[in-house]
C-alpha atoms as a PDB file:
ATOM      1  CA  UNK A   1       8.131  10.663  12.840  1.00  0.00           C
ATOM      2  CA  UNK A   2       6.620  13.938  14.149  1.00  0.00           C
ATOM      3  CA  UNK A   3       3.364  12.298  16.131  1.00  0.00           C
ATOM      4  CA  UNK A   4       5.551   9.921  18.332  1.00  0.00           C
ATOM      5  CA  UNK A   5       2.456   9.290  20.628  1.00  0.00           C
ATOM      6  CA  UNK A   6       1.194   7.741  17.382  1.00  0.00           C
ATOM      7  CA  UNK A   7       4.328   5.222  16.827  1.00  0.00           C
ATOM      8  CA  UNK A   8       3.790   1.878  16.776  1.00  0.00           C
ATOM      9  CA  UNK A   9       6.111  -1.003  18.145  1.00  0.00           C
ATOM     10  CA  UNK A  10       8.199  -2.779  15.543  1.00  0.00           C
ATOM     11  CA  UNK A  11       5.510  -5.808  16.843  1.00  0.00           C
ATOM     12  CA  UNK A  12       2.568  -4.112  16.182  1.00  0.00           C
ATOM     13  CA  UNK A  13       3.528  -2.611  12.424  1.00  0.00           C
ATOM     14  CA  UNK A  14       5.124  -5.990  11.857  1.00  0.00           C
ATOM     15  CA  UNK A  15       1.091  -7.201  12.320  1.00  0.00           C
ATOM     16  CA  UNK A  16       0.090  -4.565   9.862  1.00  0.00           C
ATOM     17  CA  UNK A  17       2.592  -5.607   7.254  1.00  0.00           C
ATOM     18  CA  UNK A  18       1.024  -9.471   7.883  1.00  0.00           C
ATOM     19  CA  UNK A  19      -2.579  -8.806   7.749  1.00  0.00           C
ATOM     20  CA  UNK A  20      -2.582  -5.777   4.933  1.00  0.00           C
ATOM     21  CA  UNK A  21      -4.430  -6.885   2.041  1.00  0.00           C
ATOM     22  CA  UNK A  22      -2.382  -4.668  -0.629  1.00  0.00           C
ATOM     23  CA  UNK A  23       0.114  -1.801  -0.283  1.00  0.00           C
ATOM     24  CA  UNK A  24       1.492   0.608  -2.581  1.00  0.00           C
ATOM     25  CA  UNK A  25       4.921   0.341  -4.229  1.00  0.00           C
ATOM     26  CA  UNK A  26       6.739   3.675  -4.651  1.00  0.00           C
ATOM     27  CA  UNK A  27       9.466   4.130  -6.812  1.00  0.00           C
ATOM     28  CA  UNK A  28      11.287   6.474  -8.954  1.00  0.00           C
ATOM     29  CA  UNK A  29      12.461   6.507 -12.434  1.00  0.00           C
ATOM     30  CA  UNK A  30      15.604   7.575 -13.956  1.00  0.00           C
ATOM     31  CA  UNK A  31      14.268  11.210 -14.849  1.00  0.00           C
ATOM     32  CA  UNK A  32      13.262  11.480 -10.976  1.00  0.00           C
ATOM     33  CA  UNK A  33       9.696  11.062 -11.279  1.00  0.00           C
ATOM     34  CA  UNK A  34       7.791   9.444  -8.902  1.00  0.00           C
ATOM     35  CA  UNK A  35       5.608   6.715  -8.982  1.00  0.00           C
ATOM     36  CA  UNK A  36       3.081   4.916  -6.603  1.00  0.00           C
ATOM     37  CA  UNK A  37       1.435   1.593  -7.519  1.00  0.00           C
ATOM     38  CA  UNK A  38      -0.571  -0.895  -5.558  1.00  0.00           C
ATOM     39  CA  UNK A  39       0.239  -4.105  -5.153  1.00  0.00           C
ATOM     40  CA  UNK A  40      -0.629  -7.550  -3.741  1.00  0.00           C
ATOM     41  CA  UNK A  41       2.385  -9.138  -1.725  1.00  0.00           C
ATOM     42  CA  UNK A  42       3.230 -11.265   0.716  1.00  0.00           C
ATOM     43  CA  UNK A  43       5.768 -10.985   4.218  1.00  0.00           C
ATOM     44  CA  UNK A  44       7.789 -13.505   4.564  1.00  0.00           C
ATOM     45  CA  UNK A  45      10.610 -13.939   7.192  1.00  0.00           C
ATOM     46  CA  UNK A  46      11.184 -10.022   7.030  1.00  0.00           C
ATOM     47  CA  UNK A  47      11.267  -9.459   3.141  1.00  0.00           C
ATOM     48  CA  UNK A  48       7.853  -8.267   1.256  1.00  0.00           C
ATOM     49  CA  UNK A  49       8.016 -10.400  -2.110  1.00  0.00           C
ATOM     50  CA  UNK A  50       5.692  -8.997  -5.326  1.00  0.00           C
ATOM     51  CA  UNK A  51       4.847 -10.457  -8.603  1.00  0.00           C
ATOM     52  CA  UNK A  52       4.767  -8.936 -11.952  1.00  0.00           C
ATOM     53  CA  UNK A  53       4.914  -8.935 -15.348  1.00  0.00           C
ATOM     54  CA  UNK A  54       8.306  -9.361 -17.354  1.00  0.00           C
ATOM     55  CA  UNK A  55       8.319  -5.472 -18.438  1.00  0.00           C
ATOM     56  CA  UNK A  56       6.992  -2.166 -16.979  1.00  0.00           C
ATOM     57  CA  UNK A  57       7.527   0.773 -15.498  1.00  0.00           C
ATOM     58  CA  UNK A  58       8.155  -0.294 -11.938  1.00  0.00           C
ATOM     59  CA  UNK A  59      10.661  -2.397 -13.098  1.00  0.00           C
ATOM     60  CA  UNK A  60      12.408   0.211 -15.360  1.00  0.00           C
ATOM     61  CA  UNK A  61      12.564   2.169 -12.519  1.00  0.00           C
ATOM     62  CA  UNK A  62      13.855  -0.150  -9.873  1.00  0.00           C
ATOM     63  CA  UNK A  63      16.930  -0.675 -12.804  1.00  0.00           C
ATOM     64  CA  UNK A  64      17.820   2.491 -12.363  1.00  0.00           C
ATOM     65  CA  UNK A  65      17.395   2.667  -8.454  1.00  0.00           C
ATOM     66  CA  UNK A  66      16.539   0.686  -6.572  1.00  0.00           C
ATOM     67  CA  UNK A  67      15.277   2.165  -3.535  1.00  0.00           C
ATOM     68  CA  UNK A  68      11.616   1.583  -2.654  1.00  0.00           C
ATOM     69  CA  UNK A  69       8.923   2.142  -0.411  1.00  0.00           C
ATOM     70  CA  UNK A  70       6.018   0.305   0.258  1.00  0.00           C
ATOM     71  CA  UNK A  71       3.245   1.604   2.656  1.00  0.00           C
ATOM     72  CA  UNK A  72       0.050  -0.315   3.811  1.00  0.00           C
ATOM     73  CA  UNK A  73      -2.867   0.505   5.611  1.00  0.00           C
ATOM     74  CA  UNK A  74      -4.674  -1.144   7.914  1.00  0.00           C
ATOM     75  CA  UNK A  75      -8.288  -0.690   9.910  1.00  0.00           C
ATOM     76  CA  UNK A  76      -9.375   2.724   8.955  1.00  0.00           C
ATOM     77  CA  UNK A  77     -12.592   4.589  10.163  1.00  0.00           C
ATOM     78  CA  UNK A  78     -13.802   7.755   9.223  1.00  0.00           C
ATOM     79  CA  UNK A  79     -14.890   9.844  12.333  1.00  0.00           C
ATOM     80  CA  UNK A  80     -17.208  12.441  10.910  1.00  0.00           C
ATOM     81  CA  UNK A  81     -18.141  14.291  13.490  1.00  0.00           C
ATOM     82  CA  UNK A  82     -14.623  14.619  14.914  1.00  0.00           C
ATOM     83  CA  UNK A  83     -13.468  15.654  11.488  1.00  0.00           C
ATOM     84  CA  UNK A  84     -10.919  13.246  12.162  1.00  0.00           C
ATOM     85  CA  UNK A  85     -10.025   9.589  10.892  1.00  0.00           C
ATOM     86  CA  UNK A  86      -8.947   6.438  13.159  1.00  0.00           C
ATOM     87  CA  UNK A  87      -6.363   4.609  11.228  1.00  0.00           C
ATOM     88  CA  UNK A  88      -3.076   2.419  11.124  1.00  0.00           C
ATOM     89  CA  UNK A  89      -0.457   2.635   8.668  1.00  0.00           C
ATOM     90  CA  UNK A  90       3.113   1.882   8.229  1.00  0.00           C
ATOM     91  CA  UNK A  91       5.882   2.134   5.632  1.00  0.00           C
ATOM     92  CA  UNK A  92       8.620   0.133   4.665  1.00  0.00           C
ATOM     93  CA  UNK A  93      11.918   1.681   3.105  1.00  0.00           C
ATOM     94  CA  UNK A  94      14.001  -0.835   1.307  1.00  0.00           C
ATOM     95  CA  UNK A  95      15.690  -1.778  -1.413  1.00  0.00           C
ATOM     96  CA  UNK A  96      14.169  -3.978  -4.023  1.00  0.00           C
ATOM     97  CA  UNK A  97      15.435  -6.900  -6.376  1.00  0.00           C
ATOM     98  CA  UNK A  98      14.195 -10.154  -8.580  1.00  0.00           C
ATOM     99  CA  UNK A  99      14.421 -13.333  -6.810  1.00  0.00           C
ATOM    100  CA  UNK A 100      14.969 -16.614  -8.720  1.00  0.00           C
ATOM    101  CA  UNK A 101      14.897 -20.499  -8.087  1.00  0.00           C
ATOM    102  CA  UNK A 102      13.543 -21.706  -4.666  1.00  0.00           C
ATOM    103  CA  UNK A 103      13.120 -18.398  -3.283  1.00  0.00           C
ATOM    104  CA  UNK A 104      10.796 -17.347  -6.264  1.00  0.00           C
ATOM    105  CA  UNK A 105       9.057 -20.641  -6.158  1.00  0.00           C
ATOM    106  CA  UNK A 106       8.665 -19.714  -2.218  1.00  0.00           C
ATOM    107  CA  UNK A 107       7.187 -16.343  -2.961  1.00  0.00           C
ATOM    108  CA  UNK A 108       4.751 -17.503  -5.371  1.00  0.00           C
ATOM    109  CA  UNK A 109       3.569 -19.695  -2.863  1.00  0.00           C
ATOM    110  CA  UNK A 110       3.312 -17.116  -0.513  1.00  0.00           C
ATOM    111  CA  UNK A 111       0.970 -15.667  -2.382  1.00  0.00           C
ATOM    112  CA  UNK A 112      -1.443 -18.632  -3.031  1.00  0.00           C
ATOM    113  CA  UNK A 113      -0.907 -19.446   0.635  1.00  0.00           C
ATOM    114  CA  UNK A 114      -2.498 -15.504   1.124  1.00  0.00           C
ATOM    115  CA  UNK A 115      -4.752 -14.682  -1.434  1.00  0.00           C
ATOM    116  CA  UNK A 116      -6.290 -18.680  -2.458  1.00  0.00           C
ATOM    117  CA  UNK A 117      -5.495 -20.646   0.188  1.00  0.00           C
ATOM    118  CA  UNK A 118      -9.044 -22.830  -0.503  1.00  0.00           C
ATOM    119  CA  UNK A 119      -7.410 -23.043  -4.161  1.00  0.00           C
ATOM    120  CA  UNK A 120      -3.903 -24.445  -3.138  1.00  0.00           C
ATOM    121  CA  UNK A 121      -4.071 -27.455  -5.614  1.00  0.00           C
ATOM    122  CA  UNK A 122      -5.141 -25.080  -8.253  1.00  0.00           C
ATOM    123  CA  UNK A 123      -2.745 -22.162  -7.270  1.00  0.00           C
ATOM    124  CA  UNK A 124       0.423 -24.668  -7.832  1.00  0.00           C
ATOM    125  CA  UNK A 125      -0.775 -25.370 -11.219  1.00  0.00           C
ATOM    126  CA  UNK A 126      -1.279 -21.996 -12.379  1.00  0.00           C
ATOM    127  CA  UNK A 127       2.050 -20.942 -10.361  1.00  0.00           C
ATOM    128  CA  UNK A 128       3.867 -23.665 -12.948  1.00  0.00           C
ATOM    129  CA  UNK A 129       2.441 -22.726 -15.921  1.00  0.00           C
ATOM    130  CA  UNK A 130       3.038 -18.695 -15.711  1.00  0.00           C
ATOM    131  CA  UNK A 131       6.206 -18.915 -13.638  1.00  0.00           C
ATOM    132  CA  UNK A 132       8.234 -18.007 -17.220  1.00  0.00           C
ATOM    133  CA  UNK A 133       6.043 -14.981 -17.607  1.00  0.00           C
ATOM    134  CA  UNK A 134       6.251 -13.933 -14.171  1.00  0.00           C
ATOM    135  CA  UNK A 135       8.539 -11.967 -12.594  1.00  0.00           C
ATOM    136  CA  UNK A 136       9.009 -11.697  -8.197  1.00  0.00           C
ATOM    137  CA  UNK A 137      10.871  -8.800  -6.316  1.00  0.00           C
ATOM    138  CA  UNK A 138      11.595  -8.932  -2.904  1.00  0.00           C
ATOM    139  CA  UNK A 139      11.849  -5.756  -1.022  1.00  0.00           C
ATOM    140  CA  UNK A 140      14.570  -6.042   1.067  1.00  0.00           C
ATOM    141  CA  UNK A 141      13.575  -3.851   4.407  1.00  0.00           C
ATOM    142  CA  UNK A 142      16.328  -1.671   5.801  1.00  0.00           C
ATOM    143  CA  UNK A 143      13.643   0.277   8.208  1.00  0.00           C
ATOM    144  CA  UNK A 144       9.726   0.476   9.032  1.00  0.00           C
ATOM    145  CA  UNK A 145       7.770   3.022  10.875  1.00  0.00           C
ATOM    146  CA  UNK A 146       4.359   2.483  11.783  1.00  0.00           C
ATOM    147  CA  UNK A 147       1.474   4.875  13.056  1.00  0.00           C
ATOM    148  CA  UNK A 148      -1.862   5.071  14.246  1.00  0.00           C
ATOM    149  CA  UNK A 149      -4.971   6.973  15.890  1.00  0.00           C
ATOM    150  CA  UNK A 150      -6.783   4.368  17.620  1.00  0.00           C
END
C-alpha cells in the first residue's frame, strides 16, 4: 500500500468486511479479461460466502482461475470544497470455491441472518425451496488491506 498513514488494522478492515452492505467480486476469465461484479455476501468466521445462479460468467471464470478479489466500501463522504473524499475501503485477495452440505446451508443462512433477519421464518422457507437452483462460493481469504481518510 503506498498511503501507509491510511492503513487500517486487520481489526478495523475486519469491521468493514462485517458491516459492508455489498462488495464487488473481481475475477478473470480464461482469455484474461477482467471482470467486476457486485455482490451481496456475508463474513463468516474469516471466509466471505456468495450466492448465485447455477451458470454465468463469474463462475466460468472462477473454473478457469480461481483467484478473486472482493473490495467493499464503507462510510464515504464527499468533501467538496476540499476536492477531496473521506472514505474507508478494503480488499480481500483470495481464492474462491462452491461450498456444499452444512456449510452451504450455513451460508445461506448467513445471508437471511444479514439481509432479512425480521423474515427469518420466511427466509428458511425460501432458502429450501431454491437451494437446488442456487449455487454458494466461499472466498477463501489469503490477505486483506484496508484504507481510509477519516
Amino acid at each position: 500500500m503506498r498511503r501507509k498513514d491510511r492503513q487500517l488494522s486487520d481489526d478495523e478492515t475486519i469491521s468493514i468486511i462485517e458491516k459492508g452492505e455489498y462488495g464487488i467480486l473481481s475475477t478473470v476469465s480464461s482469455g484474461n479479461e477482467p471482470y467486476g461484479v457486485p455482490l451481496n455476501y456475508c463474513f463468516i468466521d474469516g471466509n466471505i460466502y456468495f450466492h448465485c445462479a447455477l451458470e454465468g460468467k463469474k463462475l466460468d471464470n472462477m473454473a478457469s482461475n480461481a483467484n478473486v478479489s472482493f473490495c467493499v466500501v464503507g462510510e464515504t463522504k464527499i468533501q467538496p470544497e476540499k476536492f477531496s473524499t473521506k472514505f474507508e475501503s478494503c480488499i480481500v485477495f483470495g481464492t474462491a470455491k462452491e461450498v456444499t452440505g452444512e456449510e452451504k446451508q450455513m451460508a445461506l443462512e448467513g445471508l437471511i441472518e444479514k439481509y432479512s433477519r425480521q423474515f427469518n421464518a420466511d427466509g428458511l422457507e425460501y432458502i429450501e425451496k431454491a437451494h437446488e437452483k442456487t449455487k454458494v462460493i466461499k472466498i477463501v481469504s489469503e490477505s486483506f488491506t484496508g484504507k481510509a481518510k477519516r
